[in-house]
Protein backbone atom coordinates (compact mmCIF):
# COMPACT_ATOMS: atom_id res chain seq x y z
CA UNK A 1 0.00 0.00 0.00
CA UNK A 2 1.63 3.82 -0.94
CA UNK A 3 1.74 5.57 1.32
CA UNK A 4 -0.92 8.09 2.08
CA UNK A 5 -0.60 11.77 0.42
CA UNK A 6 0.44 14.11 3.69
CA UNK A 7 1.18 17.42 1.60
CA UNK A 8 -0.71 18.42 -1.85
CA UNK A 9 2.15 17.41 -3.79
CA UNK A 10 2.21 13.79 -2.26
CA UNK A 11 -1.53 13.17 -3.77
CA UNK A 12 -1.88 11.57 -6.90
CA UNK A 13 -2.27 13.35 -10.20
CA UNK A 14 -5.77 11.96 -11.11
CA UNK A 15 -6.76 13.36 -6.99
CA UNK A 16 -5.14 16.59 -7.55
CA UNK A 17 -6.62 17.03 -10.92
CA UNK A 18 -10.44 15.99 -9.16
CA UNK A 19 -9.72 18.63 -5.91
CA UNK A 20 -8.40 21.47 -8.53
CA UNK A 21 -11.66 20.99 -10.62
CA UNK A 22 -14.15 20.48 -7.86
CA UNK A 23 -12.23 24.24 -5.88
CA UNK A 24 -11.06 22.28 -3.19
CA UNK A 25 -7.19 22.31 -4.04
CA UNK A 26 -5.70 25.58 -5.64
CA UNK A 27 -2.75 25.23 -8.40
CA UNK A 28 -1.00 27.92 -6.40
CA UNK A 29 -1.45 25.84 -3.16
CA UNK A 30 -0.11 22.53 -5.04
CA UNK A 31 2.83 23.99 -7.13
CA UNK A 32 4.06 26.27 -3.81
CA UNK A 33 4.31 22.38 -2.47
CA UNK A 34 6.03 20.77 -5.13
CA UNK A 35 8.25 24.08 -4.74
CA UNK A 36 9.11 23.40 -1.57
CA UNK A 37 9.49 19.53 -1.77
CA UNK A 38 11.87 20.43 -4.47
CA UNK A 39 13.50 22.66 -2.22
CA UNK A 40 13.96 20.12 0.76
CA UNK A 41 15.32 17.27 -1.39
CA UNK A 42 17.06 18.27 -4.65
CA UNK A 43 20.30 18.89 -2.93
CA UNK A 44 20.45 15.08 -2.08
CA UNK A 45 19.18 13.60 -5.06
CA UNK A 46 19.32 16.07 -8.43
CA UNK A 47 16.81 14.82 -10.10
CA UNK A 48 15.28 19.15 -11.28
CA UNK A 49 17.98 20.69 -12.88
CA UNK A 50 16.07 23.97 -14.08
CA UNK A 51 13.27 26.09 -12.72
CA UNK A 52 11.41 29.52 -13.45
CA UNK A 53 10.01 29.69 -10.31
CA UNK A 54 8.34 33.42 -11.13
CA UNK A 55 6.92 31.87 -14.55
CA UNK A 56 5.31 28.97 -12.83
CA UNK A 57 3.88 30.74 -9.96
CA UNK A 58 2.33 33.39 -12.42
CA UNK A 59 0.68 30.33 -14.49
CA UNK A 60 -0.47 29.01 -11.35
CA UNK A 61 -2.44 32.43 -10.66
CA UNK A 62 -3.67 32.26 -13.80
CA UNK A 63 -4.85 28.88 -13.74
CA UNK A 64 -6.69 29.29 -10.31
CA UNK A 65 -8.15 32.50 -11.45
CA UNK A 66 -9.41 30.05 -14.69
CA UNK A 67 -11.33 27.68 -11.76
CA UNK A 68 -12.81 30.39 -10.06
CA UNK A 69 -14.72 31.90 -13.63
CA UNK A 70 -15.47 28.71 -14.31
CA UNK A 71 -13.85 28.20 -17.71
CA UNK A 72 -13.71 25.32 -19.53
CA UNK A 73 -10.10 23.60 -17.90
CA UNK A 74 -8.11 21.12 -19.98
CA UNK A 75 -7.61 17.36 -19.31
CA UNK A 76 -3.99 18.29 -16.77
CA UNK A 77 -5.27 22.03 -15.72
CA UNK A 78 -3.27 23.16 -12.82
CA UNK A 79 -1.13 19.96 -12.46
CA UNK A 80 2.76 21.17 -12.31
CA UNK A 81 4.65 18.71 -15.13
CA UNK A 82 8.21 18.06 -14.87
CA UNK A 83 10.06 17.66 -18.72
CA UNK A 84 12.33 15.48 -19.41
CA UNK A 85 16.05 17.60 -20.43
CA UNK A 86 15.52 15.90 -24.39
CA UNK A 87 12.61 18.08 -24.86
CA UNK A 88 12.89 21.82 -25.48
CA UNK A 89 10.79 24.21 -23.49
CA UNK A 90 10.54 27.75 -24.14
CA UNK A 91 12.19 30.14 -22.30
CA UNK A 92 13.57 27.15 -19.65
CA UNK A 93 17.47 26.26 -20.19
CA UNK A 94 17.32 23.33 -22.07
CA UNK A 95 20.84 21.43 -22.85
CA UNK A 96 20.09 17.48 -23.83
CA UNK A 97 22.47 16.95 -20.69
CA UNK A 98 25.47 18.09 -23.14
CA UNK A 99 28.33 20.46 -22.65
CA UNK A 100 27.09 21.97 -26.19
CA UNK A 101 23.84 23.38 -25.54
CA UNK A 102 24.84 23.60 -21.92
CA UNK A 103 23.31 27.86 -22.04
CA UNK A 104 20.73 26.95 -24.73
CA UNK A 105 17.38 28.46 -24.05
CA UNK A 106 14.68 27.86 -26.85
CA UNK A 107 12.88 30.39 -28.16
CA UNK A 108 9.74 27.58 -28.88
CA UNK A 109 8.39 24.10 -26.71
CA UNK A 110 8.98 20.63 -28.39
CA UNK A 111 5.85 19.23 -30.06
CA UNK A 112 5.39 17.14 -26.92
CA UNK A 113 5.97 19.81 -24.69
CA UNK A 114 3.27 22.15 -26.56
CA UNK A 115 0.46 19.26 -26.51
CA UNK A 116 0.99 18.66 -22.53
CA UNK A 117 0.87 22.25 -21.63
CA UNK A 118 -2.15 23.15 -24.28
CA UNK A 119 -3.53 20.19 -21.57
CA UNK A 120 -3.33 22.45 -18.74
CA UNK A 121 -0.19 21.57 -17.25
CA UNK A 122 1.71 23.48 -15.66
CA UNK A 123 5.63 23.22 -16.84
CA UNK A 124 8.02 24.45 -14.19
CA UNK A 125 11.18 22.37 -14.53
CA UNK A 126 13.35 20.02 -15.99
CA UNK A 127 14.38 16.58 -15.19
CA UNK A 128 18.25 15.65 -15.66
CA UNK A 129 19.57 12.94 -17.76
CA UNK A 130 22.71 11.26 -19.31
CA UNK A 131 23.50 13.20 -22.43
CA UNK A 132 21.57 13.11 -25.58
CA UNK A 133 19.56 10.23 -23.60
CA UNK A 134 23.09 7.68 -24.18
CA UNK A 135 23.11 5.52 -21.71
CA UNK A 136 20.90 3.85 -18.48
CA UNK A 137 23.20 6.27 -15.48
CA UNK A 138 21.77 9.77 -15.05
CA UNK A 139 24.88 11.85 -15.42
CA UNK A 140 26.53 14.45 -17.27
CA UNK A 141 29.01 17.38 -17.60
CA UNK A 142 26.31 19.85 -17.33
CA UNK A 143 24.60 19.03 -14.05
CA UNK A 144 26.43 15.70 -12.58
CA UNK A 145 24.78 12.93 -11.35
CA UNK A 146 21.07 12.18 -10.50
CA UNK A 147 20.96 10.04 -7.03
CA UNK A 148 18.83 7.21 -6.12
CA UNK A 149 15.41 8.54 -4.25
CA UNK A 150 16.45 5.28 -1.96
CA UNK A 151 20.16 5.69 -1.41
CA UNK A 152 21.52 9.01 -2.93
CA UNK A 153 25.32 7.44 -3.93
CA UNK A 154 23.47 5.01 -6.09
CA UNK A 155 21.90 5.37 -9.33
CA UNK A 156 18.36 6.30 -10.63
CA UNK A 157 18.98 4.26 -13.93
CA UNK A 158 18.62 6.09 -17.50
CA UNK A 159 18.13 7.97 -19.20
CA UNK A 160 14.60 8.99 -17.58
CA UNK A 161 16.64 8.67 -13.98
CA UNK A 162 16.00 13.09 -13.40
CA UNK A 163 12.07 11.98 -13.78
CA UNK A 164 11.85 9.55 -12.07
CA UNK A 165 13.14 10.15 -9.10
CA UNK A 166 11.38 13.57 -9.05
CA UNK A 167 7.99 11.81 -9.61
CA UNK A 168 9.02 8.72 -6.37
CA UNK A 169 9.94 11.98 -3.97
CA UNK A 170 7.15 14.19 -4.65
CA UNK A 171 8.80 17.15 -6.44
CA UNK A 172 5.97 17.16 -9.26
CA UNK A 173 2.83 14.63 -10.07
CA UNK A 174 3.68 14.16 -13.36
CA UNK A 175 6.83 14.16 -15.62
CA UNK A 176 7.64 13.62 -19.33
CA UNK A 177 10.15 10.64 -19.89
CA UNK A 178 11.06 8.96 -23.31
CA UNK A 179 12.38 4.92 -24.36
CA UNK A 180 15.14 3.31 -26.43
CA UNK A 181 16.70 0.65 -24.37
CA UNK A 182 14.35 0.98 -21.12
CA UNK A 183 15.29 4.36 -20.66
CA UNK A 184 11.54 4.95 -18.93
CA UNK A 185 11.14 1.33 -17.39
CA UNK A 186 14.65 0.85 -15.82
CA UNK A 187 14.48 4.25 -14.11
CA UNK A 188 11.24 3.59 -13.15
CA UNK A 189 12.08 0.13 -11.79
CA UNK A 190 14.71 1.77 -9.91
CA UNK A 191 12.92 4.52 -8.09
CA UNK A 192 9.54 3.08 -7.43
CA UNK A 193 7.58 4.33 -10.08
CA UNK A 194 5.35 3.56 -13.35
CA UNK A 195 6.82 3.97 -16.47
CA UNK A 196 5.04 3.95 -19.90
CA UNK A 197 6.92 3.22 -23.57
CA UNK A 198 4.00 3.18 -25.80
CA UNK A 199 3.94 2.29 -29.43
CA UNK A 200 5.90 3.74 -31.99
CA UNK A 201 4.00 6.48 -33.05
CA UNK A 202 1.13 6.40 -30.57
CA UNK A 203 2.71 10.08 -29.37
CA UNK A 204 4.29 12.06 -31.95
CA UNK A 205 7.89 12.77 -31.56
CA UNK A 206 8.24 14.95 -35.23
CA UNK A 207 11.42 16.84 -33.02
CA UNK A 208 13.62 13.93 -33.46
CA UNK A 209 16.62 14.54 -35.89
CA UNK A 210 15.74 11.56 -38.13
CA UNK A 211 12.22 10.69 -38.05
CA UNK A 212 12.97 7.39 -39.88
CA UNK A 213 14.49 6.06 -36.67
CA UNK A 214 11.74 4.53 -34.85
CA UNK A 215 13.04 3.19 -31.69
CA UNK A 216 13.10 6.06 -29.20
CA UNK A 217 9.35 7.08 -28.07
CA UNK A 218 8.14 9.86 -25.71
CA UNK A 219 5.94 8.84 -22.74
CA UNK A 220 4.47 9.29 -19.18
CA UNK A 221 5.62 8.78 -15.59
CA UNK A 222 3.77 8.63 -12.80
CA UNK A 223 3.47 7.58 -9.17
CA UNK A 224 0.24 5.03 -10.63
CA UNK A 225 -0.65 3.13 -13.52
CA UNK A 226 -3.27 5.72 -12.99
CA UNK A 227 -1.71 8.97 -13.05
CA UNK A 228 0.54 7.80 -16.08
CA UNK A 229 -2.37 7.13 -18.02
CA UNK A 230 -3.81 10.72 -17.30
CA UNK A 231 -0.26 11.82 -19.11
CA UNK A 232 -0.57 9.68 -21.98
CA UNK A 233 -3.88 10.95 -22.47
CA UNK A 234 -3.01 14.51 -22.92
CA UNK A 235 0.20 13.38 -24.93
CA UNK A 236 -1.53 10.97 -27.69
CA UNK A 237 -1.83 13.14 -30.83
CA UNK A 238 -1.49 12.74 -34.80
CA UNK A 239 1.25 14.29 -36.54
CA UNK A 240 2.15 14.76 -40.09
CA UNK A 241 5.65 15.41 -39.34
CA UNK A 242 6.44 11.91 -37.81
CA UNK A 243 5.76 9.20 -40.07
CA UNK A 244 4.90 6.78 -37.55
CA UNK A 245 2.04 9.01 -36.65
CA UNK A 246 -1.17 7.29 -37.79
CA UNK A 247 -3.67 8.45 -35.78
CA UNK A 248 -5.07 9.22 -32.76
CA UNK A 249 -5.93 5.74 -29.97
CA UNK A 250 -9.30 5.87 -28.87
CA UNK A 251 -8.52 6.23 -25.08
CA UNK A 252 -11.68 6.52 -22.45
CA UNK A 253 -11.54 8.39 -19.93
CA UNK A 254 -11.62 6.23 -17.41
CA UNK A 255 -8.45 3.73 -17.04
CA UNK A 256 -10.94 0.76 -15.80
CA UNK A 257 -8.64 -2.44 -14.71
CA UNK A 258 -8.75 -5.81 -17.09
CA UNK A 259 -10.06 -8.84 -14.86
CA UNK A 260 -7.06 -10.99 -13.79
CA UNK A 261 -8.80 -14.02 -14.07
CA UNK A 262 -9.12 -13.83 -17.44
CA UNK A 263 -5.74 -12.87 -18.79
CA UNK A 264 -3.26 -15.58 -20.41
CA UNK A 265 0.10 -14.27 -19.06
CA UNK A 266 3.41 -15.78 -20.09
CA UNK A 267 6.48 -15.11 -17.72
CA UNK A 268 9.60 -14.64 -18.33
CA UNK A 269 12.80 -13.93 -16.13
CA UNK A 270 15.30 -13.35 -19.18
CA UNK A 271 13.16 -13.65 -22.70
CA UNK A 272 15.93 -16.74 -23.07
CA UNK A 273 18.71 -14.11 -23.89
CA UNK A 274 19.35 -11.21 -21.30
CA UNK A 275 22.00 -11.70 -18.48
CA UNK A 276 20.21 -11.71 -15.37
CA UNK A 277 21.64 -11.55 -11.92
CA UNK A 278 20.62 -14.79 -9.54
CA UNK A 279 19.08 -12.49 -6.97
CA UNK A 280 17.20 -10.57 -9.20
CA UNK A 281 15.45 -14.10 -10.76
CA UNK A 282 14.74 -14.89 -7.57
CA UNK A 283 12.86 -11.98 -6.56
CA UNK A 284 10.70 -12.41 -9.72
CA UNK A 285 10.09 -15.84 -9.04
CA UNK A 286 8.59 -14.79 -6.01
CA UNK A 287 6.24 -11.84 -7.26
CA UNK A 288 5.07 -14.04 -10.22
CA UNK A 289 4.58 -16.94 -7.17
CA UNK A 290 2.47 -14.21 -5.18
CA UNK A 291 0.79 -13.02 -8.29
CA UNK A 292 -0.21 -16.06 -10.20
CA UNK A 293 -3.50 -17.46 -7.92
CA UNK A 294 -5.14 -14.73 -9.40
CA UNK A 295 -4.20 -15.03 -13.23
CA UNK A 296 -6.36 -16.77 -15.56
CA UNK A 297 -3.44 -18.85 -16.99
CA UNK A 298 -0.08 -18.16 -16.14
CA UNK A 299 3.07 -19.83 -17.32
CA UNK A 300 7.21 -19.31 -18.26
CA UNK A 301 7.01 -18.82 -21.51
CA UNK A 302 9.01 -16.31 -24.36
CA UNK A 303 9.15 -15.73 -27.74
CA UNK A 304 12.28 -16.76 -29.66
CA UNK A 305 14.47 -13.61 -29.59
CA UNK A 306 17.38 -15.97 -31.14
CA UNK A 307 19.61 -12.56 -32.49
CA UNK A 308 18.39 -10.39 -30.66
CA UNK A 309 21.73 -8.79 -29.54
CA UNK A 310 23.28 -8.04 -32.64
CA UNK A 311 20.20 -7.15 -33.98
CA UNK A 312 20.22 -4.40 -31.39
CA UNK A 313 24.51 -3.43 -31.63
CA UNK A 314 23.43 -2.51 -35.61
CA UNK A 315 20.17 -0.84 -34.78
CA UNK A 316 22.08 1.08 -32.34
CA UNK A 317 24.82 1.75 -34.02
CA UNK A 318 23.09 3.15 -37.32
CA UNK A 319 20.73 5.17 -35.02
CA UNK A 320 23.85 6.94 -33.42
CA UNK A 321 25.73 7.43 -36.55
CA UNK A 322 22.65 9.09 -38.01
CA UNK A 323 21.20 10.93 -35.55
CA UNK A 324 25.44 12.49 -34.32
CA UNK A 325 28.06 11.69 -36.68
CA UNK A 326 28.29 15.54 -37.25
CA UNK A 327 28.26 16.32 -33.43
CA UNK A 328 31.37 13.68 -33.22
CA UNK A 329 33.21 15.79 -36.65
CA UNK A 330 32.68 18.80 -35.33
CA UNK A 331 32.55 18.61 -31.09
CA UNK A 332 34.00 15.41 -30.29
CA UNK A 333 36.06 17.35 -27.03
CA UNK A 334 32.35 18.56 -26.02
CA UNK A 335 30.76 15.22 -26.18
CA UNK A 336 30.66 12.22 -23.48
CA UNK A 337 32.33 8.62 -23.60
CA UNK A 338 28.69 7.37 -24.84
CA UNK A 339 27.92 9.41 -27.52
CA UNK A 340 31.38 8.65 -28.84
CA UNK A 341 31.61 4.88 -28.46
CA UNK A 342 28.16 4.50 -30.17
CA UNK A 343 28.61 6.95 -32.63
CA UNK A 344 31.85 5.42 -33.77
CA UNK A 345 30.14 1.59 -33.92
CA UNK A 346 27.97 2.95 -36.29
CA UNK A 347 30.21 4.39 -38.53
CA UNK A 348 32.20 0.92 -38.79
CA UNK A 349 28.85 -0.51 -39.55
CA UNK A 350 29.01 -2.19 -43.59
CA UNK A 351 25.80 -1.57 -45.75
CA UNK A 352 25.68 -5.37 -45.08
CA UNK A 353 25.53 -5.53 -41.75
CA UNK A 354 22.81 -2.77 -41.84
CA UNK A 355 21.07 -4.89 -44.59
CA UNK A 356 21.44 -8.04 -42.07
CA UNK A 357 20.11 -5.89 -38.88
CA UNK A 358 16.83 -4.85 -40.78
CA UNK A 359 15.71 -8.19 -42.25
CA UNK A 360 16.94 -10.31 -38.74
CA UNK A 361 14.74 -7.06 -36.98
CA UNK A 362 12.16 -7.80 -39.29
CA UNK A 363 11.78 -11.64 -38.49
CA UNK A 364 12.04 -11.48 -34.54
CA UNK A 365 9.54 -9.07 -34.71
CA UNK A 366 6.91 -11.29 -36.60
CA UNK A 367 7.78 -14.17 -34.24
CA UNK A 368 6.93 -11.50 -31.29
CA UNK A 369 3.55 -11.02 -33.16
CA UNK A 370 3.03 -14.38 -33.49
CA UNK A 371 3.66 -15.45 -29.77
CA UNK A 372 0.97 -12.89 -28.83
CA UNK A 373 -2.08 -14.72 -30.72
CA UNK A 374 -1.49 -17.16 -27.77
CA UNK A 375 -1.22 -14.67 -25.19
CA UNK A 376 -2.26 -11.63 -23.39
CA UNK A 377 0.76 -9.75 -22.29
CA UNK A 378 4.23 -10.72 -21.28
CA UNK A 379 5.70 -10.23 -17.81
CA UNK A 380 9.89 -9.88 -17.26
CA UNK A 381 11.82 -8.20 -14.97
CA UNK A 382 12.13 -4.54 -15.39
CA UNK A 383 16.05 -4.91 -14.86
CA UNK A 384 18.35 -7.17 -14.66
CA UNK A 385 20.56 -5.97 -11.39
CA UNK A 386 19.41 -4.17 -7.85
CA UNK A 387 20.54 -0.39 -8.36
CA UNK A 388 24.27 0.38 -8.62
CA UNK A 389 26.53 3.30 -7.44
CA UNK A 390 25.77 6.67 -10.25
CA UNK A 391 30.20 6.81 -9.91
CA UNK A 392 29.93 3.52 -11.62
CA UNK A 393 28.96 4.21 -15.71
CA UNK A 394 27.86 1.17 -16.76
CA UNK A 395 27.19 -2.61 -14.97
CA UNK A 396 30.38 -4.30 -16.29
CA UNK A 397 29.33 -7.77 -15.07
CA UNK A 398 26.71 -9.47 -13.75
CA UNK A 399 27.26 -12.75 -11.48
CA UNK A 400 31.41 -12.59 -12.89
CA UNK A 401 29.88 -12.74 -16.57
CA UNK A 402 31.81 -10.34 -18.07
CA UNK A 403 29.42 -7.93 -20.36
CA UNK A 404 30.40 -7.30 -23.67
CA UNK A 405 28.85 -4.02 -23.90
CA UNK A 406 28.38 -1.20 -21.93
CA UNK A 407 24.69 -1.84 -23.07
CA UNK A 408 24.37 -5.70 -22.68
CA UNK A 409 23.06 -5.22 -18.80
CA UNK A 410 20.25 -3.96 -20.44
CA UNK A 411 18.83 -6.30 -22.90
CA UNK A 412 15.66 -6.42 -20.39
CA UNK A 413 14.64 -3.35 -21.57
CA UNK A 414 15.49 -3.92 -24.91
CA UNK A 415 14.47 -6.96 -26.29
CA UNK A 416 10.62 -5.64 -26.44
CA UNK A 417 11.73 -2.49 -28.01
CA UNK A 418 13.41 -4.23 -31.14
CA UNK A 419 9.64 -5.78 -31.50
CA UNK A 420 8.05 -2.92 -31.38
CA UNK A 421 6.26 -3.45 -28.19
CA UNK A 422 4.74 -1.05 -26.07
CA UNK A 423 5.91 -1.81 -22.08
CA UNK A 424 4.62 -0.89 -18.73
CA UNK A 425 6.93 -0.83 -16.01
CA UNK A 426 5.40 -1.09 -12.47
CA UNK A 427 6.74 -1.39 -9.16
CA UNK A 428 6.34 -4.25 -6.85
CA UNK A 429 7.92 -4.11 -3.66
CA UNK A 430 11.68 -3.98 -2.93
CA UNK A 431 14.83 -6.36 -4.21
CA UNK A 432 16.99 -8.16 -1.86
CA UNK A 433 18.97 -5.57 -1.01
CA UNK A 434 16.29 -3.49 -0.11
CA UNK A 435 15.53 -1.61 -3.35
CA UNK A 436 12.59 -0.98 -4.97
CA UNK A 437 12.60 -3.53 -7.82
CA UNK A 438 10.14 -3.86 -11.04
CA UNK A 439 8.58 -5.53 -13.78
CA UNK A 440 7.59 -5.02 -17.32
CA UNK A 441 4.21 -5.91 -18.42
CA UNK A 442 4.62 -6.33 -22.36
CA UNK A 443 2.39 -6.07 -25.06
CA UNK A 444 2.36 -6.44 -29.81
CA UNK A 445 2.65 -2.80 -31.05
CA UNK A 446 -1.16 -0.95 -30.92
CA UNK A 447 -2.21 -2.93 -27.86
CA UNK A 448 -1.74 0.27 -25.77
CA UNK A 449 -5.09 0.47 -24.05
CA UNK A 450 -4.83 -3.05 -23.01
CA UNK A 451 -1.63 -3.16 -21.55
CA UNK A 452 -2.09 -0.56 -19.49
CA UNK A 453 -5.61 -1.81 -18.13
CA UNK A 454 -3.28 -5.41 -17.28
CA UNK A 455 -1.20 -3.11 -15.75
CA UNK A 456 -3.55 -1.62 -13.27
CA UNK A 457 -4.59 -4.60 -12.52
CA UNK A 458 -1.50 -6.22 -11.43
CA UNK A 459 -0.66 -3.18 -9.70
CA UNK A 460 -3.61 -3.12 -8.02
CA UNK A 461 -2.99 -7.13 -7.09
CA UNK A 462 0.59 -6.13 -5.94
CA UNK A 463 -0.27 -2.95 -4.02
CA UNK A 464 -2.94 -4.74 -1.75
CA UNK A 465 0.05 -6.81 -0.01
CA UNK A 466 2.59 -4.50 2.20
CA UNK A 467 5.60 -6.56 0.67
CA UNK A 468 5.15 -6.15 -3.12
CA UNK A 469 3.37 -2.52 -2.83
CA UNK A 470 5.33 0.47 -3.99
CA UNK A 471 7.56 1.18 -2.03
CA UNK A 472 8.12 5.21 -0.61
CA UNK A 473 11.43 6.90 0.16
CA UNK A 474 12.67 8.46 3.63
CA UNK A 475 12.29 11.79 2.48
CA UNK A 476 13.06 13.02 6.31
CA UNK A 477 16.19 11.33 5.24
CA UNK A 478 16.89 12.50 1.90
CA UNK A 479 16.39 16.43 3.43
CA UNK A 480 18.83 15.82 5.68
CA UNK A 481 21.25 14.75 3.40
CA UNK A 482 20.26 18.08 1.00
CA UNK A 483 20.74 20.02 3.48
CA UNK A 484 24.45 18.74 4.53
CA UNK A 485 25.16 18.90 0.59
C-alpha cells in the first residue's frame, strides 16, 4: 500500500486534478508544495535541474483565477509537469544533458511539450539525464549525477533517472520521460515508479533529428498506472511530421482495470537471452509466485528472440551514426564517452551488416507477433541488477559474466523495443537488497489500451500486499542529506 498523500504534492495526479476541478485544491497551493518539496530534497538527489520559479507561480495564478470563472479547464489544468532535459521548453534552459547546448534556451516548446501544456499543465522544470539520452546512469558534464530517491550514492537508472526520481519523492505529479533501451522502465524500476513506452508512433515525436528512426518514443511517468495514463492521455496526438504518426488511440476516460482471471500471461525472467543476476530471478520468481492465484493462466514462456543482440549493436549503431556523426566531426572534445563509443560503432557498420540488422529485426519481430495470438501480455523483470553506485557508468558484469557491452546489462529493456512493443513498467515491492525492484508488463505494437488496463490490474494485485506494494522513500532522510550537501 503507498503511502498516504500528507502534503498536496504527495496526492496523486488523477486526486489533484479531481480537488483542482471540484475548488477544493488551488494550483498555487499545489505547485508552492512541489516548490518546496523540491526545495527540501534536490540537494540530495538532483533529479530538477532547471526552474522559473516566477513563470510557474504566475501560471499558477492564472490557472486558479481560470477555476474560479469557471472556464472550460483542460484534461492536466493546474497539475505542475516536470520535462524530461531531451525536450525543449521555451524560455527554460534546455541542454540534452550536453556540454554543447549547456546555455541553450529555446525560443519555442517541443511538439510534446506544446500538446501537454495546451492540456493544462503546468511546466516548471526540468528533469536531468545522461547526455543526448546515451546511456541507463543519469549523469553528465552539465549538471552531474542524479541520485537514487532510496540511497543518494546510487543510481536512478537512464536515461529517464532526473524523472523519475522527481515523480518517487514528490517534487511534481507528473513528468515527461522517453524509451530506447528501457530508458523509462529501468528508471522507473529503480525509483519506485510507473513507467510507460508506448507504441511507436502512438505520441508524436516529429522533433527527433531523423524521423525514420523509430526506436526512441516519448511517454508518461507517474506515481500510478493511474496517473501515467492521465499523461498519456493529454500526450496521444497525430502528426504529419512523424511518419509513424497514424492516428489518434481511442482512449476513455476512465483507465478501468482488465479482470485478472481472465488474462493468459506468459512469464519470463530473461526472454531466453538477457543476463540476469541470480538475486534478481529470484525476486521475480517470487512476485510471479504471489501473483499467479489470481491469473487466468499463467506460465514461463518467451518468444524466440534468437539474435536479438546483434540485432540491437546494428540498430544502435546506425541510429547513433545518423542521428550524431556531425556532433562527433565537429565537437567530439564537447561530447561524453557514450555518444562517442556509439557513434563510432555505427560508422564501422558495412551496408551489409545494416542490410542483415533490418531483415533479422524484421523476423524477430513477426515471431513476437506471433507469440501474442497465444497470449495476453508478457511479464519480465524490469532490470536485470538491484541499483548500482551513479560513480559507476555502466554494470560491467553481472554474477562474474563479463558484459560485452556497456549496453548488454540492459537487454531487459530492450528486447521488447526491437519488436516494437509497447511496455509498462510497475513497481512491486523492494529487491533483496532493499531496493525498490520492477517488472515489465509487455504487449504487440497498438495494444496500448490493453496493456495498461493489465497493468492496473497487477498493480492493483501487488499494491494490496505490504511486501510487493510500492515502495516510498525516507524523504526526512533525503532532506537531511540536501541540506548537509
Amino acid at each position: 500500500m503507498a503511502k498516504q498523500a500528507t502534503e498536496p504534492c504527495d496526492l496523486s495526479a488523477v486526486e489533484a486534478r479531481r480537488l483542482i476541478g471540484a475548488r477544493k485544491l488551488s494550483p498555487v497551493e499545489l505547485l508552492e508544495s512541489c516548490l518546496e518539496r523540491t526545495a527540501q530534497t534536490n540537494g540530495a538527489v538532483n533529479a530538477v535541474v532547471a526552474q522559473d520559479e516566477a513563470l510557474a507561480r504566475k501560471t499558477a495564478k492564472e490557472q486558479e483565477a481560470g477555476v474560479m470563472a469557471g472556464r472550460q479547464l483542460g484534461l492536466l489544468h493546474g497539475l505542475p509537469v516536470g520535462i524530461k532535459d531531451l525536450e525543449p521548453v521555451q524560455g527554460l534552459r534546455t541542454t540534452w544533458g550536453s556540454l554543447m547546448f549547456k546555455d541553450h534556451v529555446p525560443e519555442d516548446d517541443g511538439t510534446n511539450v506544446a500538446n501537454v501544456r495546451t492540456a493544462g499543465a503546468n511546466i516548471f522544470a526540468k528533469t536531468n539525464t545522461p547526455e543526448f539520452g546515451a546511456g541507463a546512469n543519469t549523469r553528465n558534464r552539465v549538471y552531474g549525477a542524479t541520485g537514487n530517491p532510496f540511497d543518494p550514492v546510487l543510481t536512478a537508472a537512464g536515461s529517464s533517472g532526473g524523472s523519475a526520481v522527481a515523480l518517487a519523492v514528490g517534487q511534481m505529479p507528473l513528468a515527461t520521460g522517453s524509451d530506447y533501451g528501457g530508458s523509462l522502465r529501468t528508471p522507473a524500476a529503480y525509483s519506485g515508479i510507473v513507467g510507460f513506452r508506448p507504441s511507436v508512433g502512438v505520441v508524436p515525436a516529429p522533433d527527433r533529428s531523423a524521423g525514420l528512426v523509430p526506436w526512441g518514443v516519448l511517454g508518461p511517468m507517474g506515481r500510478s498506472v493511474e496517473d501515467a495514463y492521465l499523461l498519456f492521455r493529454a500526450q496521444v496526438d497525430d502528426d504529419v511530421n512523424d511518419p509513424y504518426s497514424t492516428g489518434t488511440l481511442d482512449l476513455p476516460e476512465m483507465l478501468l482495470p482488465a479482470d485478472l482471471a481472465s488474462l493468459r500471461v506468459a512469464i519470463t525472467p530473461d526472454f531466453g537471452q538477457a543476463p540476469v543476476a541470480k538475486a534478481i530471478r529470484a525476486v521475480f520468481a517470487d512476485r510471479m509466485k504471489r501473483l499467479a492465484p489470481s491469473l487466468g493462466v499463467a506460465e514461463e514462456r518467451h518468444p524466440d528472440y534468437s539474435g536479438l543482440h546483434e540485432i540491437f549493436e546494428i540498430h544502435r549503431g546506425l541510429a547513433f551514426a545518423t542521428q550524431h556523426q556531425e556532433k562527433l566531426s565537429q565537437h567530439r572534445d564537447l561530447l561524453d564517452r557514450n555518444v562517442i563509443d556509439n557513434t563510432e560503432r555505427g560508422l564501422k557498420l558495412t551496408m551489409a551488416e545494416i542490410g542483415h540488422g533490418m531483415v533479422e529485426q524484421h523476423k524477430l519481430m513477426q515471431r513476437v507477433n506471433a507469440f501474442f495470438e497465444d497470449w495476453d501480455v508478457l511479464i519480465a523483470p524490469a532490470a536485470s541488477v538491484s541499483p548500482f553506485p551513479h560513480a559507476q557508468l555502466f554494470v560491467e558484469e553481472i554474477d562474474g559474466e563479463r558484459m560485452p557491452t556497456y549496453m548488454r546489462w540492459l537487454a531487459l529493456a530492450y528486447a521488447p523495443t526491437m519488436a516494437l512493443c509497447c511496455a509498462c513498467a510497475l513497481p512491486c515491492g523492494r529487491d533483496d537488497r532493499g531496493l525498490p525492484f520492477g517488472i515489465q508488463v509487455i504487449g504487440p505494437r497498438g495494444s496500448d489500451l490493453h496493456v495498461l488496463q493489465a497493468a492496473a490490474a497487477i498493480e492493483a494485485a501487488f499494491d494490496s500486499d505490504p511486501a510487493t506494494a510500492r515502495p516510498v522513500p525516507d524523504l526526512a532522510k533525503l532532506a537531511g542529506k540536501a541540506k548537509r550537501a
